[in-house]
C-alpha atoms as a PDB file:
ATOM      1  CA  UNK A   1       0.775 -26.588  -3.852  1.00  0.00           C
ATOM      2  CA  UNK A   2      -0.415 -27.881  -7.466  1.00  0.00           C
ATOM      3  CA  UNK A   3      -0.516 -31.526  -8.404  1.00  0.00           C
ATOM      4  CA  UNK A   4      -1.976 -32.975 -11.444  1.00  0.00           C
ATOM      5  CA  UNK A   5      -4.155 -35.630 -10.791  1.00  0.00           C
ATOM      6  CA  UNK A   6      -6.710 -37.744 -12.684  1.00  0.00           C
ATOM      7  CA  UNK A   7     -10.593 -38.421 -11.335  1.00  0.00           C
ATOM      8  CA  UNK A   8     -10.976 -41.951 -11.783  1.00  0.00           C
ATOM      9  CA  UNK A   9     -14.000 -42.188 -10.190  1.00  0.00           C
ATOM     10  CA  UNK A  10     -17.455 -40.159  -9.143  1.00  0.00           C
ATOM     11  CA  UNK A  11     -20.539 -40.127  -6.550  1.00  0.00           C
ATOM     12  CA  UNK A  12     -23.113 -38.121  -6.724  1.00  0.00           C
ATOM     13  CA  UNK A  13     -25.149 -37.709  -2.971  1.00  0.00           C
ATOM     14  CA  UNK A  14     -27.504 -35.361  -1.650  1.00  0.00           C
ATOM     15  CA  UNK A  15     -24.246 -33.630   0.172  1.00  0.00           C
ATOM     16  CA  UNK A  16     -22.879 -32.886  -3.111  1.00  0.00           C
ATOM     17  CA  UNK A  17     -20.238 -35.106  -5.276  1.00  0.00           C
ATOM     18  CA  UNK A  18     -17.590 -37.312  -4.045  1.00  0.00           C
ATOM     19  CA  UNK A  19     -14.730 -37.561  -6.139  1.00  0.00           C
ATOM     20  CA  UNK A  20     -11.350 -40.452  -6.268  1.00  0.00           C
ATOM     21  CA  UNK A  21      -8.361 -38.720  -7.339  1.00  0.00           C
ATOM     22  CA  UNK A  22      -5.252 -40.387  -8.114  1.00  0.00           C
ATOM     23  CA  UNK A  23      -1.767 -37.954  -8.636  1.00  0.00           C
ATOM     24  CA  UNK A  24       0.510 -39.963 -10.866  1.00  0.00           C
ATOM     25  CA  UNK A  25       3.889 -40.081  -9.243  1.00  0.00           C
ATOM     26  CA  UNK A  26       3.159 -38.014  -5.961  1.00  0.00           C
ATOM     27  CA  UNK A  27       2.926 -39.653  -2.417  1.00  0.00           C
ATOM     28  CA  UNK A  28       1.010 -36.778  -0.539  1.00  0.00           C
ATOM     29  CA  UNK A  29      -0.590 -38.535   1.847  1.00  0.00           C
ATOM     30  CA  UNK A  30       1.728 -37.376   5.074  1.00  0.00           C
ATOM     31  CA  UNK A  31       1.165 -33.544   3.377  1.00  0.00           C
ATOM     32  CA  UNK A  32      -2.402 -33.860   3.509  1.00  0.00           C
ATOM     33  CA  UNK A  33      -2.753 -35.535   7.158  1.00  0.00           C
ATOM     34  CA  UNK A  34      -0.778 -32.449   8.062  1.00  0.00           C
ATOM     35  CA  UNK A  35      -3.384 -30.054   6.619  1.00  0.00           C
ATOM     36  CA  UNK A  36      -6.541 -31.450   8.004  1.00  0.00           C
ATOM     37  CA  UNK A  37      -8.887 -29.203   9.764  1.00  0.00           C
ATOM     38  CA  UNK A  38     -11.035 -31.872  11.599  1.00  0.00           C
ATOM     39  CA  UNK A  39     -11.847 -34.796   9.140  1.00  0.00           C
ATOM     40  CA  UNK A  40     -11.136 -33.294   6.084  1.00  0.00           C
ATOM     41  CA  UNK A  41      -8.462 -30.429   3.911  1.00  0.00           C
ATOM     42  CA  UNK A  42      -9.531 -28.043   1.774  1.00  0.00           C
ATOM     43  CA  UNK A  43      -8.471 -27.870  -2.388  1.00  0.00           C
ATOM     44  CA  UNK A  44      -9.395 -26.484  -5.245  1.00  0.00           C
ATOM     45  CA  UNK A  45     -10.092 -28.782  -8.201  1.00  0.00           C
ATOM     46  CA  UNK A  46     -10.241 -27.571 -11.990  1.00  0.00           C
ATOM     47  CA  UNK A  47     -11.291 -29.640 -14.408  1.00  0.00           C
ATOM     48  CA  UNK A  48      -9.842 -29.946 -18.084  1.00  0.00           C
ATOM     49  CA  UNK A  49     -13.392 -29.690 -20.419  1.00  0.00           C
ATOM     50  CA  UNK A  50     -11.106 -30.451 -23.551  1.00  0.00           C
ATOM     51  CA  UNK A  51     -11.359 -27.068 -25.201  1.00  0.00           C
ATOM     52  CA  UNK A  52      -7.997 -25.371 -26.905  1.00  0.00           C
ATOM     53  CA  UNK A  53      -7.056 -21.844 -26.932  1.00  0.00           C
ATOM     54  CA  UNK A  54      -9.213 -19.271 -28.869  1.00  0.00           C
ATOM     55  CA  UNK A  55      -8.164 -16.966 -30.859  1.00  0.00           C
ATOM     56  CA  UNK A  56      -9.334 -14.019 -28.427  1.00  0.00           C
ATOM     57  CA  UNK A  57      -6.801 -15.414 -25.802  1.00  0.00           C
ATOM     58  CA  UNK A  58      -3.457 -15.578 -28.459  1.00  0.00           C
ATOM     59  CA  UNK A  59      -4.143 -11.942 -29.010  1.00  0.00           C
ATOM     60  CA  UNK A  60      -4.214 -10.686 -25.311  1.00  0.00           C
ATOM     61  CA  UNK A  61      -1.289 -12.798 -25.053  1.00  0.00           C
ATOM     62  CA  UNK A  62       0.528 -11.692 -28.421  1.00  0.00           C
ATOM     63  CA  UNK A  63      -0.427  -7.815 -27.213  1.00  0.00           C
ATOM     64  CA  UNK A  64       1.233  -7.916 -23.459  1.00  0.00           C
ATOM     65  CA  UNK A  65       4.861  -9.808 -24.994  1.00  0.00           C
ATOM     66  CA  UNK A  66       4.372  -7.382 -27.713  1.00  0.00           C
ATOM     67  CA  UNK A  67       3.825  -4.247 -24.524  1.00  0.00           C
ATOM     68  CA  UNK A  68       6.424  -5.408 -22.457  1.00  0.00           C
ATOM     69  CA  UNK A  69       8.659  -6.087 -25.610  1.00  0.00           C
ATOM     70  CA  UNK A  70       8.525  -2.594 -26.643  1.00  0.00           C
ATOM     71  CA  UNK A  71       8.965  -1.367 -22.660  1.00  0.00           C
ATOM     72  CA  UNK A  72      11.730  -3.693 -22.099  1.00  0.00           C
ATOM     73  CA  UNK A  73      13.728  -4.157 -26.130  1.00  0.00           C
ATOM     74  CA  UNK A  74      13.362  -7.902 -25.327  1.00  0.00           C
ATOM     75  CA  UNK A  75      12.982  -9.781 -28.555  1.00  0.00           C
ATOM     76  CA  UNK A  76       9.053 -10.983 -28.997  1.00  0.00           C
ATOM     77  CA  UNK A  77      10.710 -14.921 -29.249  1.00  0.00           C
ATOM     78  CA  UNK A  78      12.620 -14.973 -26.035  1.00  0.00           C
ATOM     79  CA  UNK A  79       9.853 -12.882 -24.399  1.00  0.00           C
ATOM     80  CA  UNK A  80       7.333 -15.475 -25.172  1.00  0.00           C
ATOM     81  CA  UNK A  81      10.031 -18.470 -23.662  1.00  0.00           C
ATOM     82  CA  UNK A  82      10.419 -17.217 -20.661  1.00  0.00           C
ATOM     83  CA  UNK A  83       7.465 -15.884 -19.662  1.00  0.00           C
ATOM     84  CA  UNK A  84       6.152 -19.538 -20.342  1.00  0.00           C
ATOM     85  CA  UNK A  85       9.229 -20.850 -18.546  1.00  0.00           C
ATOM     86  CA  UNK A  86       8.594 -18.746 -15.500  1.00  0.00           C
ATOM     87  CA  UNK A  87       4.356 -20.164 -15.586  1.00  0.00           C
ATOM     88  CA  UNK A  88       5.917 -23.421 -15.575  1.00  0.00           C
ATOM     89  CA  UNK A  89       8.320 -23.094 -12.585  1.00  0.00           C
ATOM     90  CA  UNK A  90       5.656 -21.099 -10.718  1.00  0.00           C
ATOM     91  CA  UNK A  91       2.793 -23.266 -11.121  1.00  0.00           C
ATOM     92  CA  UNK A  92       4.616 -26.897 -11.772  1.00  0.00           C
ATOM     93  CA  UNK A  93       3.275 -27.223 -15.131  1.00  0.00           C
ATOM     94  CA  UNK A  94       4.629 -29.160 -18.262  1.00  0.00           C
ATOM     95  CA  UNK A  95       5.434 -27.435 -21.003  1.00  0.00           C
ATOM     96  CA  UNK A  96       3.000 -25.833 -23.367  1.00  0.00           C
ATOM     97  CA  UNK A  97       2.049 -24.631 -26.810  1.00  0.00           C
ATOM     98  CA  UNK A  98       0.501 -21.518 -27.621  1.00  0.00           C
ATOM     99  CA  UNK A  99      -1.182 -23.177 -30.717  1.00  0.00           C
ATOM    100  CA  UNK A 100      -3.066 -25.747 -29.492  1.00  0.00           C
ATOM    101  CA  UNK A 101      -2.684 -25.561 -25.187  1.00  0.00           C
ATOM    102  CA  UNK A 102      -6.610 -25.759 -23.263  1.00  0.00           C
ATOM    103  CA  UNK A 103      -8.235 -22.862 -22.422  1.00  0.00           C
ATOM    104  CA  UNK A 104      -7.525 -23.266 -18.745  1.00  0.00           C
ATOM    105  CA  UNK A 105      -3.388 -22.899 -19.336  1.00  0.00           C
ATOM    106  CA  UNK A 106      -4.401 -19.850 -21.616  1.00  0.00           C
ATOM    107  CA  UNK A 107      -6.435 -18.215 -19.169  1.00  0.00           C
ATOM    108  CA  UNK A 108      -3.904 -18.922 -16.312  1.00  0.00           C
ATOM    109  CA  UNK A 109      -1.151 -17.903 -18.373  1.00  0.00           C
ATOM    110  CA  UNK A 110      -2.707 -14.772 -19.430  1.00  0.00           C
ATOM    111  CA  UNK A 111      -3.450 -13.893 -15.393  1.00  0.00           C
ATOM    112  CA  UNK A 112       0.459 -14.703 -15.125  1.00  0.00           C
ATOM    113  CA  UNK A 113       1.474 -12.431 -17.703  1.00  0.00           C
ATOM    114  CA  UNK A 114      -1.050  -9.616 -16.643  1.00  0.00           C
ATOM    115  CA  UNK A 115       0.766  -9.949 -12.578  1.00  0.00           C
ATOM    116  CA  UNK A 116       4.064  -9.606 -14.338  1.00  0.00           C
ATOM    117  CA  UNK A 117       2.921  -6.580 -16.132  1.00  0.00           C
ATOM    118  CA  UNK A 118       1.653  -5.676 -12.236  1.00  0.00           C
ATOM    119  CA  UNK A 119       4.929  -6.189 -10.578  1.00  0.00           C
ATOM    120  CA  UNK A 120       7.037  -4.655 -13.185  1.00  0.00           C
ATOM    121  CA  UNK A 121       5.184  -1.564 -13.679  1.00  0.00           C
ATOM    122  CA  UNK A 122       4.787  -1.962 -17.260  1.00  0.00           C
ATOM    123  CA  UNK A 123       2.244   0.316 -19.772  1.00  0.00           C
ATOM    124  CA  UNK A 124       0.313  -1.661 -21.849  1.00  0.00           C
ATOM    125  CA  UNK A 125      -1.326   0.115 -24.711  1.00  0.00           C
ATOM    126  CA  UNK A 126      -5.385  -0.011 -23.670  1.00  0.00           C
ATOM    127  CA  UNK A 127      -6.342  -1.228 -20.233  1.00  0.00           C
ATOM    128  CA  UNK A 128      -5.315  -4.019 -18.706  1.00  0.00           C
ATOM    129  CA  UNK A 129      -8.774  -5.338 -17.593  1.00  0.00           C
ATOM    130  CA  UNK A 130      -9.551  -5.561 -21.281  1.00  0.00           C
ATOM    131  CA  UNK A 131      -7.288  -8.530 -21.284  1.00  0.00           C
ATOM    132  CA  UNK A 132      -7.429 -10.399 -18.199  1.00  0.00           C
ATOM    133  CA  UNK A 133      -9.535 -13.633 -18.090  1.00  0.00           C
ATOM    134  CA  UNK A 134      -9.399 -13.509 -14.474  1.00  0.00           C
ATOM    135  CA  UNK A 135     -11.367 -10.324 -13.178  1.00  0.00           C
ATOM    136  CA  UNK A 136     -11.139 -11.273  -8.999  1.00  0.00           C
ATOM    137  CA  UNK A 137      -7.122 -11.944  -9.519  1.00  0.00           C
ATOM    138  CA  UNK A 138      -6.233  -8.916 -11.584  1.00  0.00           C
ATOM    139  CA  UNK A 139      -7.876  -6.461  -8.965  1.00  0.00           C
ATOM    140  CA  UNK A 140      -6.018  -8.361  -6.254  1.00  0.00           C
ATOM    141  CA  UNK A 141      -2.750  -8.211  -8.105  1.00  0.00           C
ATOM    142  CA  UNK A 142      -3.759  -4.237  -8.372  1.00  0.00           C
ATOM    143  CA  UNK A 143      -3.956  -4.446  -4.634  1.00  0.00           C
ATOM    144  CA  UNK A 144      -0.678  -6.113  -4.025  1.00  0.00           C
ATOM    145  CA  UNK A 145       1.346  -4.106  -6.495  1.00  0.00           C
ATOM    146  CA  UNK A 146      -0.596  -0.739  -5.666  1.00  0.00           C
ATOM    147  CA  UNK A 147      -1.571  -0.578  -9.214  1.00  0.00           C
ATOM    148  CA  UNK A 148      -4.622   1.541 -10.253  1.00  0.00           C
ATOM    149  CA  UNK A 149      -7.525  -0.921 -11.496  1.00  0.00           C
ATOM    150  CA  UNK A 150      -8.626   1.386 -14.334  1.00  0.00           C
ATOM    151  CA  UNK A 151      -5.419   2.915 -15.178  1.00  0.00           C
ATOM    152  CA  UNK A 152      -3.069   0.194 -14.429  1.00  0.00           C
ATOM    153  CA  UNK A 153      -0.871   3.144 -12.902  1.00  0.00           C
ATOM    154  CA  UNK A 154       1.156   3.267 -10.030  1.00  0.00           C
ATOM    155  CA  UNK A 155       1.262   6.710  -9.152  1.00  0.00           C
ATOM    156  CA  UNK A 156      -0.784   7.975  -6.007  1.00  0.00           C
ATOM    157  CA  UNK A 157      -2.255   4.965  -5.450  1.00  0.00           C
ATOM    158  CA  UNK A 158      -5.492   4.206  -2.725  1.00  0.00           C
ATOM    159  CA  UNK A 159      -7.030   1.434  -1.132  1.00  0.00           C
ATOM    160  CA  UNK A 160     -10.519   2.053  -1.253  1.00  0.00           C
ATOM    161  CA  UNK A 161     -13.259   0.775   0.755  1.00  0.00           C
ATOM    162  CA  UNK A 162     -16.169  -0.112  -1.238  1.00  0.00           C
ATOM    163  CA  UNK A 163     -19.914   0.947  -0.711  1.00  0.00           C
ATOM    164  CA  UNK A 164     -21.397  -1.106   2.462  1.00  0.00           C
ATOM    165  CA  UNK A 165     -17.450  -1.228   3.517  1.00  0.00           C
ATOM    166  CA  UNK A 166     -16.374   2.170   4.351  1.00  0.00           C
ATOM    167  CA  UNK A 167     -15.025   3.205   7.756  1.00  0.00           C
ATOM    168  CA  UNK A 168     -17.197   6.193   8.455  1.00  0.00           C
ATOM    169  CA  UNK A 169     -18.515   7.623  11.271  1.00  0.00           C
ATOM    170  CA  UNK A 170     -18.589   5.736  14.419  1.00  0.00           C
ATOM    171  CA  UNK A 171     -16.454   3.186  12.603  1.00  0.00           C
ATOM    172  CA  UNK A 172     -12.629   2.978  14.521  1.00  0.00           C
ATOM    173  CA  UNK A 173     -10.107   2.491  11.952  1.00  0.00           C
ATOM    174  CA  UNK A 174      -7.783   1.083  13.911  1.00  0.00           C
ATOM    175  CA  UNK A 175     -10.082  -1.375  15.623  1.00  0.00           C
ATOM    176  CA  UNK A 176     -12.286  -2.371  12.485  1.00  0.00           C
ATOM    177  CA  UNK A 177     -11.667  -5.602  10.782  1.00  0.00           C
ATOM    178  CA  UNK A 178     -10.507  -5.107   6.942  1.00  0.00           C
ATOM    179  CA  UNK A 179     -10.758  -8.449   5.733  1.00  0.00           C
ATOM    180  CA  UNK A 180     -14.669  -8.217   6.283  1.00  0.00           C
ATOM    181  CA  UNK A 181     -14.541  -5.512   3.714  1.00  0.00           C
ATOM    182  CA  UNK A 182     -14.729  -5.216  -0.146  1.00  0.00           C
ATOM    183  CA  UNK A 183     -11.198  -3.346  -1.000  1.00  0.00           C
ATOM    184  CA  UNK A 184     -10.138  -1.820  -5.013  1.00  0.00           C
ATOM    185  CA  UNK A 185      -6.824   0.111  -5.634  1.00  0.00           C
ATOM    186  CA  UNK A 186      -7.651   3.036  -6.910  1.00  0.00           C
ATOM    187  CA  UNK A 187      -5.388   6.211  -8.307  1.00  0.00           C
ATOM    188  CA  UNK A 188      -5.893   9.199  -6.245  1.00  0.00           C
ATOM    189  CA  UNK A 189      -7.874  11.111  -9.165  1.00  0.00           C
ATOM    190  CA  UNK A 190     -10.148   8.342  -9.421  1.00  0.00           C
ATOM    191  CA  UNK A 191     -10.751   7.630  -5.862  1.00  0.00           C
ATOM    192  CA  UNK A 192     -11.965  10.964  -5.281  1.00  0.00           C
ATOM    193  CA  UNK A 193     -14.267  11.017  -8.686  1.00  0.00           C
ATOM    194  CA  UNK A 194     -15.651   7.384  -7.033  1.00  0.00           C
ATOM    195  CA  UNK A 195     -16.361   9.136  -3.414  1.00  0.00           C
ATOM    196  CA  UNK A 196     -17.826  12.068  -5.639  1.00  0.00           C
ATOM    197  CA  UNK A 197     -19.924  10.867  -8.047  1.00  0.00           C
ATOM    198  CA  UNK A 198     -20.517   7.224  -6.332  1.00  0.00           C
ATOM    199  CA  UNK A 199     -19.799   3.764  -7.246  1.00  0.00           C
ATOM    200  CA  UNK A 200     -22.218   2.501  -9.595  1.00  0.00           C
ATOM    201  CA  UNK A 201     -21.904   4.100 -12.727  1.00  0.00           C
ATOM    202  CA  UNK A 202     -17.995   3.945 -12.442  1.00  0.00           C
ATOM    203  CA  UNK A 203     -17.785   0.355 -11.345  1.00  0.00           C
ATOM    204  CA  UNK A 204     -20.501  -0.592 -14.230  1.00  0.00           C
ATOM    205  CA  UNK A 205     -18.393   1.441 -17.113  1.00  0.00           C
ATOM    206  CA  UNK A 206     -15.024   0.262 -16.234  1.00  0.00           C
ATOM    207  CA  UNK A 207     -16.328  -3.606 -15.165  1.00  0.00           C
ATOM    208  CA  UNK A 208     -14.526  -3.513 -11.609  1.00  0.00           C
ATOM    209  CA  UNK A 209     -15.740  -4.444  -8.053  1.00  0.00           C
ATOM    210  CA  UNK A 210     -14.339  -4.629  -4.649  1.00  0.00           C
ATOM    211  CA  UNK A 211     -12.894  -7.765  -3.904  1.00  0.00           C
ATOM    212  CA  UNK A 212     -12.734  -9.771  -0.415  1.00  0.00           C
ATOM    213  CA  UNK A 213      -9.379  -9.603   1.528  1.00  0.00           C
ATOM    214  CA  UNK A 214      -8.444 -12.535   4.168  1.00  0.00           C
ATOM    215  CA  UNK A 215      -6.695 -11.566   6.979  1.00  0.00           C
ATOM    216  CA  UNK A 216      -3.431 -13.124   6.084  1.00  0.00           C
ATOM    217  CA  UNK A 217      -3.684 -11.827   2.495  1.00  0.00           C
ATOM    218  CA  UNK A 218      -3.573  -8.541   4.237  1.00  0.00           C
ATOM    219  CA  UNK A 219      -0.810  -8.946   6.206  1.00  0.00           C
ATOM    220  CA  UNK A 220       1.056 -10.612   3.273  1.00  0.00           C
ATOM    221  CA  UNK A 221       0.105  -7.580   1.706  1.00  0.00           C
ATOM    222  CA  UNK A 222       1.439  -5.535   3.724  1.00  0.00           C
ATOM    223  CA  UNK A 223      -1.999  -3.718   4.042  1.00  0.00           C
ATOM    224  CA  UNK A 224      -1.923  -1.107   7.704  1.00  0.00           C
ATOM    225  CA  UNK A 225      -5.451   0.441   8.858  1.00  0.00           C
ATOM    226  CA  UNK A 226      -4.433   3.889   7.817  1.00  0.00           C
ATOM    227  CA  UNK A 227      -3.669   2.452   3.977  1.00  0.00           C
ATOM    228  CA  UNK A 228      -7.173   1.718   3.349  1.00  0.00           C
ATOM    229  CA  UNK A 229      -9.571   4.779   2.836  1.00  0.00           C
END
């Protein structure tokens, strides 16, 4: 769940910083007693450092509607609506302008458009990771939608184990835990030129990494032992 809330107040200790939020309009005190583990729930905070869209971020954004445009004959216009529509209902945020929005809705609506191109199977015309702002949720997306993290393709797809992560000898697939593991989708061509020629160099030229799967990310997933290699 996403609220939008307001720190009104601050306190710095030697535990870290205590925060007072207040979420105009929301009464979530019953959700939160329900979500305690012990004395205390867990939540992300992101803070609003004033800063508007750059230019870099209107052109990733410009060059997927303009992709999926071309994939789909949508005009650019409507594209753009709905796309921002669908951020909106997905997220529970207001409204926004692509000329003067922060740079945290551009960088979360630029992850949003990048899963849609995910999902949908759409070609974009140079790599995706050249565009995403959000490196860890683009290679997850890649693992939920089977989509290649260099090539963006779906075709022949593998879940590969990472270095330090592999099940190897003396290693039971079917017994080991996967969500201890670093996992990256991977097109069969490419997995086999990563367990050939190693990691490193591939990893460093394309600017990907394993990522770190929870257990009930895998299951949502849909992730079995023998899917991951």
């Amino acid at each position: 769940m996403h609220y939008f809330s307001k720190i009104t107040g601050v306190r710095e200790t030697d535990e870290g910083t205590d925060l007072l939020l207040r979420i105009p309009g929301e009464q979530v005190g019953s959700i939160i007693s329900r979500r305690k583990v012990g004395d205390a729930v867990d939540a992300e905070i992101k803070i609003n450092d004033g800063r508007t869209i750059t230019i870099e971020q209107r052109k990733k954004i410009f060059a997927c509607i303009r992709d999926i445009c071309d994939y789909t004959g949508d005009d650019p216009d409507y594209l753009k609506e709905y796309l921002k529509y669908d951020y909106c209902a997905t997220t529970g945020g207001e409204n926004f302008s692509l000329s003067d929005c922060s740079v945290t809705v551009a960088r979360e609506f630029i992850s949003h458009i990048i899963e849609f191109v995910l999902k949908h199977n759409i070609p974009l015309a140079d790599r995706a990771i050249t565009r995403v702002e959000d490196v860890d949720r683009y290679l997850w997306g890649c693992i939920k939608y089977r989509r290649c993290s260099i090539t963006g393709k779906s075709t022949g797809v593998d879940i590969h184990h990472c270095t330090g992560s592999r099940v190897g000898m003396g290693r039971d697939r079917k017994s080991i835990d996967h969500s201890n593991l670093e996992l990256i989708a991977l097109s069969r061509d490419w997995h086999n030129r990563v367990h050939s020629e190693g990691e490193l160099h591939i990893f460093e030229q394309y600017k990907i990494y394993g990522i770190k799967v929870d257990r009930e990310t895998l299951k949502e997933l849909g992730l079995k032992h023998e899917d991951i290699d």
